[in-house]
C-alpha atoms as a PDB file:
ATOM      1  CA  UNK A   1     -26.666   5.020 225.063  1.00  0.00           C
ATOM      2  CA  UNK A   2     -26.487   4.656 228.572  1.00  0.00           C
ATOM      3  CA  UNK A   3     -23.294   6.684 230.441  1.00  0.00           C
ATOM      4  CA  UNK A   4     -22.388   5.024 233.888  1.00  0.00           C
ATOM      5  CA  UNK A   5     -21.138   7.119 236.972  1.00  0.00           C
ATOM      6  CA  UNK A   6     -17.406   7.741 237.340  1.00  0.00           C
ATOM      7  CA  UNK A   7     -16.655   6.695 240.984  1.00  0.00           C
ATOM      8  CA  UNK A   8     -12.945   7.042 243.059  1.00  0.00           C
ATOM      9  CA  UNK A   9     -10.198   7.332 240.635  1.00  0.00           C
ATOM     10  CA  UNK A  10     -12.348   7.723 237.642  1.00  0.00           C
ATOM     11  CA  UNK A  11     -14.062  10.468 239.265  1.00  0.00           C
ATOM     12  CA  UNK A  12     -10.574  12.248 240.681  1.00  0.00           C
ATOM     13  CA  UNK A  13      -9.225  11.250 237.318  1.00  0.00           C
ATOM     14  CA  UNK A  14     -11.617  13.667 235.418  1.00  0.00           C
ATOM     15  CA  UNK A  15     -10.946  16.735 237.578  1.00  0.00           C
ATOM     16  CA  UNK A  16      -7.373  16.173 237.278  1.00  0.00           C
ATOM     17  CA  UNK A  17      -7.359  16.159 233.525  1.00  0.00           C
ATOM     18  CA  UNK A  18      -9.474  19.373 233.080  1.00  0.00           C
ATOM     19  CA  UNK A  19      -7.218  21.049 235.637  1.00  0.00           C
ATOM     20  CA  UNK A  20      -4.387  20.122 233.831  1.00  0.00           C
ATOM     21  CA  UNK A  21      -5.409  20.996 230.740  1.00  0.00           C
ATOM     22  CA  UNK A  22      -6.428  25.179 231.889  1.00  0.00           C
ATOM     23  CA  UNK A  23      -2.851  24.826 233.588  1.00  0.00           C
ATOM     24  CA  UNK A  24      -1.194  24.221 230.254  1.00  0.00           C
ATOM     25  CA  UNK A  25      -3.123  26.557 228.595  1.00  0.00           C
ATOM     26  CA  UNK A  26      -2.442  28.875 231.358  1.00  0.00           C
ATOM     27  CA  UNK A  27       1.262  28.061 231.104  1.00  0.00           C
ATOM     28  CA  UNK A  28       1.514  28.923 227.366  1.00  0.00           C
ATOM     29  CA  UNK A  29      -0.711  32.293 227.442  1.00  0.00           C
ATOM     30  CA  UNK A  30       0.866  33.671 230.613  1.00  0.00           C
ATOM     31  CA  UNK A  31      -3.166  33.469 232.259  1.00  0.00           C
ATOM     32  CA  UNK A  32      -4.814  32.090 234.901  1.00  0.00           C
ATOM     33  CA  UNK A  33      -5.819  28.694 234.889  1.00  0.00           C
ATOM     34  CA  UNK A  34      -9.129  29.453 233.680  1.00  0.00           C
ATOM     35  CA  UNK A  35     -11.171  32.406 232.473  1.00  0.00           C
ATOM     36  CA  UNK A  36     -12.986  34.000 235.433  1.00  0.00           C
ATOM     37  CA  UNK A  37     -16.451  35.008 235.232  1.00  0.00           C
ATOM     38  CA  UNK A  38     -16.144  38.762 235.450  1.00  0.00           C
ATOM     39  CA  UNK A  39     -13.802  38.284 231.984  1.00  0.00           C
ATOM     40  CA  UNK A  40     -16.729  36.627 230.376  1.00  0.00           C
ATOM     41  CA  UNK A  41     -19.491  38.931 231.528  1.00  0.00           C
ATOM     42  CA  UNK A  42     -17.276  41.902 230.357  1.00  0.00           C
ATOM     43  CA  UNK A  43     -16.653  40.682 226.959  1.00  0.00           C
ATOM     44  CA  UNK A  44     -20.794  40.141 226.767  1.00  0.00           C
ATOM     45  CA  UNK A  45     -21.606  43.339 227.990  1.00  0.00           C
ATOM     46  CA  UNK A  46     -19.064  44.848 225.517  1.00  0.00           C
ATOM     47  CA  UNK A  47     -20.226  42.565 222.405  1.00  0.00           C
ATOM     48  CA  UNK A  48     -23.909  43.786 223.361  1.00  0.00           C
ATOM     49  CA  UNK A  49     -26.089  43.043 220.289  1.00  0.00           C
ATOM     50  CA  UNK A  50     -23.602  42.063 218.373  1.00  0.00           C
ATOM     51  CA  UNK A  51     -23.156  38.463 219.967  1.00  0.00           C
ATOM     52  CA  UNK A  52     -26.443  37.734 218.787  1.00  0.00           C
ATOM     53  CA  UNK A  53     -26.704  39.572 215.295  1.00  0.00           C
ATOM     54  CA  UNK A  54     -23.382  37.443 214.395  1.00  0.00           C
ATOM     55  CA  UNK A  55     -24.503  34.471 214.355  1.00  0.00           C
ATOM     56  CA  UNK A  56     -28.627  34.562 214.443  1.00  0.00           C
ATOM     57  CA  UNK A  57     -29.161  31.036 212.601  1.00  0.00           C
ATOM     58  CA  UNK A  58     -26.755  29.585 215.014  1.00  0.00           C
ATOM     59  CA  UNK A  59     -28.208  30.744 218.161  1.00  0.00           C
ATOM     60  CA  UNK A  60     -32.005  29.457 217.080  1.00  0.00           C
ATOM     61  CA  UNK A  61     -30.796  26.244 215.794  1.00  0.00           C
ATOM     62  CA  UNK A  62     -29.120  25.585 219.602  1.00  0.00           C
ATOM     63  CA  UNK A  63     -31.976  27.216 221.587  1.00  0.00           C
ATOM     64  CA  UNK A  64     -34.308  25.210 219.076  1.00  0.00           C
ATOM     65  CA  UNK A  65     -32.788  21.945 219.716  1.00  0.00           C
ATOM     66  CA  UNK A  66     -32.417  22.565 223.424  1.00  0.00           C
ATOM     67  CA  UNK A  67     -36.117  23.096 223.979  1.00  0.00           C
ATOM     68  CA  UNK A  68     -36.758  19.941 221.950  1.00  0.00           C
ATOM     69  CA  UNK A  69     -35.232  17.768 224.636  1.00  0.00           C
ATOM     70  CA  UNK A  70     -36.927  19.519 227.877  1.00  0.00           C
ATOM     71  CA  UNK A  71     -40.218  18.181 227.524  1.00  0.00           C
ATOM     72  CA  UNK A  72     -41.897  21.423 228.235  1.00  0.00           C
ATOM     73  CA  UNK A  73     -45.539  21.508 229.280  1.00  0.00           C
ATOM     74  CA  UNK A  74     -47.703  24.549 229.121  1.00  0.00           C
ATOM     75  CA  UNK A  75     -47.242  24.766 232.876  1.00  0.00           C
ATOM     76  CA  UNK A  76     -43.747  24.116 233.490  1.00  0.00           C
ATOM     77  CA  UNK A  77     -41.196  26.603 235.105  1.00  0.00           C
ATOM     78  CA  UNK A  78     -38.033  26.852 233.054  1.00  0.00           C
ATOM     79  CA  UNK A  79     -34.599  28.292 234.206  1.00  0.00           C
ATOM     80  CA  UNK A  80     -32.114  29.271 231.390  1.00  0.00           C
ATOM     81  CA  UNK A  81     -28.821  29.432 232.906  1.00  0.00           C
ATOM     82  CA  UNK A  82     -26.413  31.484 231.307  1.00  0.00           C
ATOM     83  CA  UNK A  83     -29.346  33.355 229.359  1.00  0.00           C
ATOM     84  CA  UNK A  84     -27.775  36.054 227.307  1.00  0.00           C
ATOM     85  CA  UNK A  85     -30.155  37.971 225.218  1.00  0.00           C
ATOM     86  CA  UNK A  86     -32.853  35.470 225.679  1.00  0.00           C
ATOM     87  CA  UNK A  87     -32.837  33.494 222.955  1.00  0.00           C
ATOM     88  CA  UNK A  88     -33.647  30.284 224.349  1.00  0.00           C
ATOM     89  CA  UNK A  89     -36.699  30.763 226.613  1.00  0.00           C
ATOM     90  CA  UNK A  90     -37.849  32.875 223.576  1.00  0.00           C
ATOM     91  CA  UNK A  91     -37.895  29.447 221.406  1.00  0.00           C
ATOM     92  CA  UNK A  92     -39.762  27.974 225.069  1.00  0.00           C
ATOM     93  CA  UNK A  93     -42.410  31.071 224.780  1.00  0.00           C
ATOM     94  CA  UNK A  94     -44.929  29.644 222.967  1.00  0.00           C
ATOM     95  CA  UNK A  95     -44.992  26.198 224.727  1.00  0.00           C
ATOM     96  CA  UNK A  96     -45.522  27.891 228.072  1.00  0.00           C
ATOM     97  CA  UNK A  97     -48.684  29.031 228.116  1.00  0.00           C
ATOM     98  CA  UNK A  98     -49.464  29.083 231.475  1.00  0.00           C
ATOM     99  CA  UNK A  99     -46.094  28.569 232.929  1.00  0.00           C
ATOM    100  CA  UNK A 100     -42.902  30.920 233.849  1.00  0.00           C
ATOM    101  CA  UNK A 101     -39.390  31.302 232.918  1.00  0.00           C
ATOM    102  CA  UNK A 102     -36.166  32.827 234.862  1.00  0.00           C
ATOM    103  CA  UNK A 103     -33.038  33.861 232.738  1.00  0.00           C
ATOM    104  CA  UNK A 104     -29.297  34.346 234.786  1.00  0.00           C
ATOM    105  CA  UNK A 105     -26.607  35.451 233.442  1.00  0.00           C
ATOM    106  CA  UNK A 106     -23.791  37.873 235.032  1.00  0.00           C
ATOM    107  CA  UNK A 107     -23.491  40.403 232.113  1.00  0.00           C
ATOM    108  CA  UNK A 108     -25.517  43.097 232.658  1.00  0.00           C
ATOM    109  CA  UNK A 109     -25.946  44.297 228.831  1.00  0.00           C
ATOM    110  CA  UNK A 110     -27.487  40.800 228.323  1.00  0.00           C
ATOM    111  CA  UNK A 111     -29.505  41.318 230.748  1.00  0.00           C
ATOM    112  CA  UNK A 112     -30.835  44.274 229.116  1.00  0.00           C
ATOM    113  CA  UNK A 113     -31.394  43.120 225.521  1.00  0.00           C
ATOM    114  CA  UNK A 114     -33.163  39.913 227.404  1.00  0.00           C
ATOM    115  CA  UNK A 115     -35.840  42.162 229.432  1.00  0.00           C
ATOM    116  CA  UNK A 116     -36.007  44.592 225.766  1.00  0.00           C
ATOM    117  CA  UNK A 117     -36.950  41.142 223.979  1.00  0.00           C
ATOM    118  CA  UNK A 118     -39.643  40.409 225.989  1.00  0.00           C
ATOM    119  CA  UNK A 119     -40.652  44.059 226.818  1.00  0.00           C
ATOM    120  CA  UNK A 120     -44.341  43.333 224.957  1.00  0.00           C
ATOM    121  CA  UNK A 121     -44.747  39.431 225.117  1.00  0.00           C
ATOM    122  CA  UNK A 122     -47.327  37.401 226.661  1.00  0.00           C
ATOM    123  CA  UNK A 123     -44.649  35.411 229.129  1.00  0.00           C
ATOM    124  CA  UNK A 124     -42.748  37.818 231.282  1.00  0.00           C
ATOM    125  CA  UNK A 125     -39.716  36.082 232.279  1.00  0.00           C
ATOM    126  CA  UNK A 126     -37.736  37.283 235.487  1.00  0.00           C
ATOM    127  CA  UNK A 127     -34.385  38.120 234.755  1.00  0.00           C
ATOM    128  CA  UNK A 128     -31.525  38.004 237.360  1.00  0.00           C
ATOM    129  CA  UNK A 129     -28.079  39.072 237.236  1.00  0.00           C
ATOM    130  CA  UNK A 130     -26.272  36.182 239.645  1.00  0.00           C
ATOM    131  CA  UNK A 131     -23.667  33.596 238.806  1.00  0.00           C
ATOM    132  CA  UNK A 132     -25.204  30.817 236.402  1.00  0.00           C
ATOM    133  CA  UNK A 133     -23.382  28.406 238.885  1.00  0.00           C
ATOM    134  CA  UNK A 134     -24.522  30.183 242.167  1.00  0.00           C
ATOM    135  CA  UNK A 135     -28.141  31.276 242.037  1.00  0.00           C
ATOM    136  CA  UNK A 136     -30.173  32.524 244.772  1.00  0.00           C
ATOM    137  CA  UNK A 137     -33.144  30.482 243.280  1.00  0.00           C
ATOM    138  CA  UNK A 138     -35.320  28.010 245.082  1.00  0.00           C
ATOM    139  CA  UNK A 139     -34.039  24.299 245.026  1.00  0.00           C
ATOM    140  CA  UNK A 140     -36.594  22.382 243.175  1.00  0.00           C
ATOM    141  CA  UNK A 141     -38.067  25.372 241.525  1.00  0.00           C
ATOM    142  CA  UNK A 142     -38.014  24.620 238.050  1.00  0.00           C
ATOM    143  CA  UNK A 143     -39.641  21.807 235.746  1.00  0.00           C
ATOM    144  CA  UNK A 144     -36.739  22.195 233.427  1.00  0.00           C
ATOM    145  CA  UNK A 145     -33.169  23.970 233.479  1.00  0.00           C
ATOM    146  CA  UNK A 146     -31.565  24.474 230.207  1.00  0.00           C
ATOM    147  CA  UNK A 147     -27.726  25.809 229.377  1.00  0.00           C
ATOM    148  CA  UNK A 148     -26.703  27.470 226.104  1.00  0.00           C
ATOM    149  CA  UNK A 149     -23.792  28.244 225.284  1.00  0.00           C
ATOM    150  CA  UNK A 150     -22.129  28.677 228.760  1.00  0.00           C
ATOM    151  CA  UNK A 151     -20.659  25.286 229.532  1.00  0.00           C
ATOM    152  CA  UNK A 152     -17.852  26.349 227.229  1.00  0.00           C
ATOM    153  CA  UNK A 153     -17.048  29.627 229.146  1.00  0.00           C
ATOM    154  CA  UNK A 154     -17.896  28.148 232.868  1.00  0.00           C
ATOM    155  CA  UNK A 155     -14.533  28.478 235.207  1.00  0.00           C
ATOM    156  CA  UNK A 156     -16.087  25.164 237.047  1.00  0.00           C
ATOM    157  CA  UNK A 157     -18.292  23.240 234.489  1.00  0.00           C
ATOM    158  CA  UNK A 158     -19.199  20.799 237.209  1.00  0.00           C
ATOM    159  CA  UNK A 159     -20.769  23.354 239.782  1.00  0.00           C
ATOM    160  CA  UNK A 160     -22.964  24.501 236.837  1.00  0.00           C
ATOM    161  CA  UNK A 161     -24.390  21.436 235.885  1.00  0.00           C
ATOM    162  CA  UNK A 162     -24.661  20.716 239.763  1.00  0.00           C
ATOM    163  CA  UNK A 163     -27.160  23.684 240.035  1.00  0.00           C
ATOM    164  CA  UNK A 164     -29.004  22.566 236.981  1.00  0.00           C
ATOM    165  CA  UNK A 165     -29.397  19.370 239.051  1.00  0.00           C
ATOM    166  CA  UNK A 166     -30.280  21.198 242.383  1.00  0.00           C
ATOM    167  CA  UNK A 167     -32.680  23.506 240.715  1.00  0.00           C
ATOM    168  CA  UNK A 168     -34.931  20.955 238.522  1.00  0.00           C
ATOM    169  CA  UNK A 169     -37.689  19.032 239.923  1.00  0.00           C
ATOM    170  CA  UNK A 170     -37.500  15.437 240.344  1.00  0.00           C
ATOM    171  CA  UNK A 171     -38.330  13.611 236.443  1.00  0.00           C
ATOM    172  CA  UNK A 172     -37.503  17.243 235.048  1.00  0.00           C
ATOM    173  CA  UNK A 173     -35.244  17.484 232.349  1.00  0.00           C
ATOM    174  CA  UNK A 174     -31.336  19.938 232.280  1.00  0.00           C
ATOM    175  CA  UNK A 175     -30.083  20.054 228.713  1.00  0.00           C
ATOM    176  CA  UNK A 176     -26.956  21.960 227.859  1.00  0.00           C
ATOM    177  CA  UNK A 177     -25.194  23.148 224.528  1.00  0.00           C
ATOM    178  CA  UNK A 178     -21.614  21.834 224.760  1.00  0.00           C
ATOM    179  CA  UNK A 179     -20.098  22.292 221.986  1.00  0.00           C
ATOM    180  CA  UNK A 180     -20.731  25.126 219.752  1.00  0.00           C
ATOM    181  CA  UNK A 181     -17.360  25.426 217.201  1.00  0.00           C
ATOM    182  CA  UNK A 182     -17.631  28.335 214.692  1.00  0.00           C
ATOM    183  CA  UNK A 183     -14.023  27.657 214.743  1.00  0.00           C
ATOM    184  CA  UNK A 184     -14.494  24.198 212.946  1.00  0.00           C
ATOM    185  CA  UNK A 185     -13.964  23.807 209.238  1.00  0.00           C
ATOM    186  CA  UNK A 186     -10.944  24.879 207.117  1.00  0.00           C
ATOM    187  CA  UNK A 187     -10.936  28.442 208.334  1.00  0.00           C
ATOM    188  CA  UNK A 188     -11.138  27.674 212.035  1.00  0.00           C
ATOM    189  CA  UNK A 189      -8.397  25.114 211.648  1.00  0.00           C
ATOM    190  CA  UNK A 190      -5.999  28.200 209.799  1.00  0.00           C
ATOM    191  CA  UNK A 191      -7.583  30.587 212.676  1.00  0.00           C
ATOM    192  CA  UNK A 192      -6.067  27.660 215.382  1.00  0.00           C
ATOM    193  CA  UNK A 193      -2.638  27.024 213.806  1.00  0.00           C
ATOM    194  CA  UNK A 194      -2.121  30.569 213.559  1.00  0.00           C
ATOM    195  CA  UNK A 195      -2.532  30.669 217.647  1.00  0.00           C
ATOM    196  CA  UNK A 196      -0.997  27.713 217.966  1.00  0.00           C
ATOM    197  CA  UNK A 197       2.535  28.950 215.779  1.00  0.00           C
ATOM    198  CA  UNK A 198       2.339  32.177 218.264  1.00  0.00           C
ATOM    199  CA  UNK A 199       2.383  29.913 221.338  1.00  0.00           C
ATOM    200  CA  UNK A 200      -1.606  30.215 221.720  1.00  0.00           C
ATOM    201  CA  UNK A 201      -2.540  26.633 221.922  1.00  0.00           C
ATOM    202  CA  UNK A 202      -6.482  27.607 221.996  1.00  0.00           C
ATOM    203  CA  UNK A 203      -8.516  30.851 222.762  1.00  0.00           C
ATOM    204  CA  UNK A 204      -9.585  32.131 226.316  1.00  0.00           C
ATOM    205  CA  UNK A 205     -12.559  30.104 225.658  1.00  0.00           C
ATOM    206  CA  UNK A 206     -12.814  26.533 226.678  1.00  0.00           C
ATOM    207  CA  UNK A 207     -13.978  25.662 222.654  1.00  0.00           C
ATOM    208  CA  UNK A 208     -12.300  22.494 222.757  1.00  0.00           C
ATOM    209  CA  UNK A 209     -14.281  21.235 224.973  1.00  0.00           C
ATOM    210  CA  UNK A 210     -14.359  17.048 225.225  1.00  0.00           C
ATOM    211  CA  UNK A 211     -17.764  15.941 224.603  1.00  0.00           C
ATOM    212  CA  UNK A 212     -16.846  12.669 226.845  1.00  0.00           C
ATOM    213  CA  UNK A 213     -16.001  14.875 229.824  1.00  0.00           C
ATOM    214  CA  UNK A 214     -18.954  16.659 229.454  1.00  0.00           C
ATOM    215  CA  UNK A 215     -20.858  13.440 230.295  1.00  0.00           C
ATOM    216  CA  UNK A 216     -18.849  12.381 232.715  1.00  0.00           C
ATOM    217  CA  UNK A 217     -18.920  15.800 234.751  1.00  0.00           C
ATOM    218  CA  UNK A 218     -22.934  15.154 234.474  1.00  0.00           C
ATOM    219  CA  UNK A 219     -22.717  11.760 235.916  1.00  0.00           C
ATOM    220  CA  UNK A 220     -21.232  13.779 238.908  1.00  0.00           C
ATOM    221  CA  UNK A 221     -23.350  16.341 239.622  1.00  0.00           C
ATOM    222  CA  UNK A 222     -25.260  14.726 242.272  1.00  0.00           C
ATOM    223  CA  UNK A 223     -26.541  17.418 244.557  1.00  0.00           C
ATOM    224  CA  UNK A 224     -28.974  16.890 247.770  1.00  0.00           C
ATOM    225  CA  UNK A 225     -29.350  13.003 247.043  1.00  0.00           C
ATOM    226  CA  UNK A 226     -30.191  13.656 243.335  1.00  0.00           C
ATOM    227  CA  UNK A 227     -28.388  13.525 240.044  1.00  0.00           C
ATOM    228  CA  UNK A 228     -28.560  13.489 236.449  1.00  0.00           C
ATOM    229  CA  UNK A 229     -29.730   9.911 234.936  1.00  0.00           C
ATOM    230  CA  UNK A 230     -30.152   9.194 230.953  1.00  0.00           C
ATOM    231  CA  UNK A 231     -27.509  11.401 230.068  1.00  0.00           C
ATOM    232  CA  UNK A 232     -26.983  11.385 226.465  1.00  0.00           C
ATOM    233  CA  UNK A 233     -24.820  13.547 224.016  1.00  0.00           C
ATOM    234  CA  UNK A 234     -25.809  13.746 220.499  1.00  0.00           C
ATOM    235  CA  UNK A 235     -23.736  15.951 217.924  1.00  0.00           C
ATOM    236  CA  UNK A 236     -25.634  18.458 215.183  1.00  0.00           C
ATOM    237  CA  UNK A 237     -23.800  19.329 212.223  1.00  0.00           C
ATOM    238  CA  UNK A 238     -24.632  22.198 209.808  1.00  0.00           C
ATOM    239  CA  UNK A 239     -22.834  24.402 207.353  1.00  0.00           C
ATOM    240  CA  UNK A 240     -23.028  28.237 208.185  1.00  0.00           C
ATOM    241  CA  UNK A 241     -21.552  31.140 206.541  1.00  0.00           C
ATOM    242  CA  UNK A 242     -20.841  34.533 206.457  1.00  0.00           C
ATOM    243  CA  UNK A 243     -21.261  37.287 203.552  1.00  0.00           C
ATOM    244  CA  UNK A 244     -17.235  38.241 204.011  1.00  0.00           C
ATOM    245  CA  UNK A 245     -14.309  37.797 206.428  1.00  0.00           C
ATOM    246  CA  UNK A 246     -15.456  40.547 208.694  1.00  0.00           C
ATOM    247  CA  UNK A 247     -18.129  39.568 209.608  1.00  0.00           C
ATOM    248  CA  UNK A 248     -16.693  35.965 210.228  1.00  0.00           C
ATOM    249  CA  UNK A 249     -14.153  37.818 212.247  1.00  0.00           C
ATOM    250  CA  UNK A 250     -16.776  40.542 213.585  1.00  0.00           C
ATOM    251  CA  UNK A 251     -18.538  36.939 215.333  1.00  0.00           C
ATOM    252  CA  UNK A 252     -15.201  35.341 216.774  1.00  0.00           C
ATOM    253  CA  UNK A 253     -14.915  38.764 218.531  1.00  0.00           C
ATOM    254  CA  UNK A 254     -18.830  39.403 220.005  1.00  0.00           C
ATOM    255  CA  UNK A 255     -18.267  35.216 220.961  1.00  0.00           C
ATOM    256  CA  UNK A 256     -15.081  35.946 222.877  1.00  0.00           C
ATOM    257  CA  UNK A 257     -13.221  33.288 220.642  1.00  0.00           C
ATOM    258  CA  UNK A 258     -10.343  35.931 220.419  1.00  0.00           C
ATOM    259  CA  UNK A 259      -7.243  35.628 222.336  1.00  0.00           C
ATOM    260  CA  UNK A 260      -7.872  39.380 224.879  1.00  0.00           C
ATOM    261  CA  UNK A 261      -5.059  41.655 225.288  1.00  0.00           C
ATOM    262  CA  UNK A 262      -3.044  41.244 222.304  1.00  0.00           C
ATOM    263  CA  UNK A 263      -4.713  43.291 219.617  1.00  0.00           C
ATOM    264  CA  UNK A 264      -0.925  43.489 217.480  1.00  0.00           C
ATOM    265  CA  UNK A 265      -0.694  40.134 217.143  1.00  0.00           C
ATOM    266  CA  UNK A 266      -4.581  39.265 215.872  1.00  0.00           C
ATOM    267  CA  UNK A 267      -4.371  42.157 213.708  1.00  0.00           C
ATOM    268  CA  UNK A 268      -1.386  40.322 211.854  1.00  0.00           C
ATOM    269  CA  UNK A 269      -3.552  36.735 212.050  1.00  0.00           C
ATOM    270  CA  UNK A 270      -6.271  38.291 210.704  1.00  0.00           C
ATOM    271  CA  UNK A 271      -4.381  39.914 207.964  1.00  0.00           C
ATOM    272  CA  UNK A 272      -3.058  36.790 206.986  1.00  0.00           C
ATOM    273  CA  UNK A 273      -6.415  35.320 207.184  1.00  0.00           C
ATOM    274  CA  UNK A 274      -8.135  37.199 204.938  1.00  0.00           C
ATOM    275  CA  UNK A 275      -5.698  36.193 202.204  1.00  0.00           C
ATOM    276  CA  UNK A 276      -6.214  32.860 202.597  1.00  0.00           C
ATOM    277  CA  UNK A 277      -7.944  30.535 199.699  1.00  0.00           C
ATOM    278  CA  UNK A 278      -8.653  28.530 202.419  1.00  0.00           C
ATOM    279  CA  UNK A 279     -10.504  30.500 204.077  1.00  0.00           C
ATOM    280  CA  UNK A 280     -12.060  33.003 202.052  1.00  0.00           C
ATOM    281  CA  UNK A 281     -14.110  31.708 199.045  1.00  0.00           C
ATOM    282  CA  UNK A 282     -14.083  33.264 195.661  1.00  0.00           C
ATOM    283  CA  UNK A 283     -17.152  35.325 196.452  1.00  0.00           C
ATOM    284  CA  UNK A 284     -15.871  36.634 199.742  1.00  0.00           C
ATOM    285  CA  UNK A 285     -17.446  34.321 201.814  1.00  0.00           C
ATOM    286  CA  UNK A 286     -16.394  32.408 204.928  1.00  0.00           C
ATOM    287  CA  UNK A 287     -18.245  29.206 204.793  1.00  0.00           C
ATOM    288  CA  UNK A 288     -17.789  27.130 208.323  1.00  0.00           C
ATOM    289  CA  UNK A 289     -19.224  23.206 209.311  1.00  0.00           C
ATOM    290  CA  UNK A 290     -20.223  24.128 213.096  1.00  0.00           C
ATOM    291  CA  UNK A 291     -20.852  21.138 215.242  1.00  0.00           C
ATOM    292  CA  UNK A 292     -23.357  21.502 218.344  1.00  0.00           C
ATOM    293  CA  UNK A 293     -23.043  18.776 220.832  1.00  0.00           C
ATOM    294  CA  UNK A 294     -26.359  18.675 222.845  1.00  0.00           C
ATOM    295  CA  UNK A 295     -26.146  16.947 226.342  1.00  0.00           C
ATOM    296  CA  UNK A 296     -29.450  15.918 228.204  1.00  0.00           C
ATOM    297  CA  UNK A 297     -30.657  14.237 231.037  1.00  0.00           C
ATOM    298  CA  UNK A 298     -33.167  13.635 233.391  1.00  0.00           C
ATOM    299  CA  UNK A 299     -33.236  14.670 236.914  1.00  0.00           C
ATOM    300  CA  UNK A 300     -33.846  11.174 239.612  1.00  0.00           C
ATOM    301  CA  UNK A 301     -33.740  10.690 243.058  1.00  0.00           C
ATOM    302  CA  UNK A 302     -30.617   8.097 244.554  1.00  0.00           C
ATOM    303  CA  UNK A 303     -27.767   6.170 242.410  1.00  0.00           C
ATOM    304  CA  UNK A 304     -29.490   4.882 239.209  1.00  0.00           C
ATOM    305  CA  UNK A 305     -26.648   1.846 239.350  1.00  0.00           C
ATOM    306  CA  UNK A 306     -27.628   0.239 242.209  1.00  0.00           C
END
């Protein structure tokens, strides 16, 4: 499906909304308008491990698709911005054979678990601690940029997919993870109406998300007389659980999908929670349909529509 540009109002139109939708959710949490980037990094450097032992078949099944729609080579130069632990240029590993990968991310613990990963491996990627949205890197430098799941936390989703776009090589592909909704199902709907009856309308992280702004935002990101073309969004939809409420709960907490600050009252939600036939099965599990909405495009050189 082919996406076309948003120009003038459109284009004004789709900056207004997402500002007005982090001042609402501002207005009703007592926050900022957004969640700044040192809040992030600190709740990844304090979920350490955890982030990624809480939800391991989620992670590889978004890294897994990601790669699947950069076209990597054996020689191409990937950039995973937003890296985390790694997880994605470890699915890239074995395609580049010859080539070279660069993780950035701002938390520093991820950082660490990233370099530990790859300690012993044949590709020795070069992680950087710098702003996913603000690298130092070289324009042009990579063959491919790819973006987990960062797009959700970003204060300004646009700049970030703007460096993707400044960073990849003309024809090189950017594909992001947009959408990735442990929250969805029955027990992420309870979770939300829970926040929503304590004047929470969503969590600190963007997880709502519109998958149509997402394109639209990449339709902007021209950058140096380039921007993304072919963008397409395609949604993946699988069934995960967990063995028992905590360690449902134990992953909203290493994701940062928990409201910060106000430990009484998601002490009493999760109480509740855990009570809940419709959220807890029989057996003590908490069973969840996540959706992953994968955006991807192709890096070209002047406006595609002319």
């Amino acid at each position: 499906m082919t996406h076309r540009r948003p120009v003038g109002d459109d284009e004004r139109r789709v900056e207004r909304g997402i500002v007005r939708h982090r001042r609402t959710r501002a207005r009703l949490v007592g926050r900022e308008a957004h969640v700044r980037n040192e809040d992030i990094a600190e709740t990844f450097n304090r979920s350490a491990a955890a982030y990624e032992e809480s939800a391991p078949e989620l992670i590889n099944l978004a890294a897994s698709e990601l790669i699947k729609r950069l076209n990597l080579q054996p020689d191409s130069d990937l950039v995973d911005l937003g890296c985390g632990p790694g997880a994605v240029i470890a699915h890239a590993a074995p395609l580049l054979t010859r080539g070279s990968a660069v993780g950035a991310d701002l938390s520093r613990v991820q950082l660490e678990l990233a370099r530990d990963r790859f300690r012993r491996a044949v590709l020795a990627p070069r992680f950087i601690q710098e702003d996913a949205a603000a690298t130092g890197l070289r324009d042009r430098s990579a063959s491919a940029v790819s973006l987990g799941f960062v797009l959700p936390y970003a204060e300004r989703p646009l700049l970030l997919l703007k460096e993707a776009t400044r960073l990849t090589r003309l024809g090189g592909r950017v594909a992001a993870t947009v959408i990735g909704t442990p929250f969805f199902g029955s027990a992420g709907t309870r979770l939300l109406g829970h926040l929503e009856r304590r004047g929470v309308v969503r969590p600190d992280v963007e997880m709502q998300f519109d998958p149509r702004e997402a394109v639209r935002l990449a339709l902007l990101s021209e950058n140096d007389e380039r921007r993304l073309d072919d963008v397409t969004i395609e949604e993946i939809e699988r069934e995960f659980w967990w063995d028992s409420f905590d360690d449902w709960w134990g992953m909203l907490d290493a994701f940062g999908f928990l409201p910060t600050d106000r430990e009484r009252m998601i002490e009493a939600i999760a109480g509740e929670l855990r009570e809940d036939d419709r959220v807890v099965d029989p057996d003590g599990q908490v069973r969840c349909p996540v959706k992953i909405w994968l955006l991807s495009a192709t890096v070209c050189e002047g406006d595609p529509w002319l």
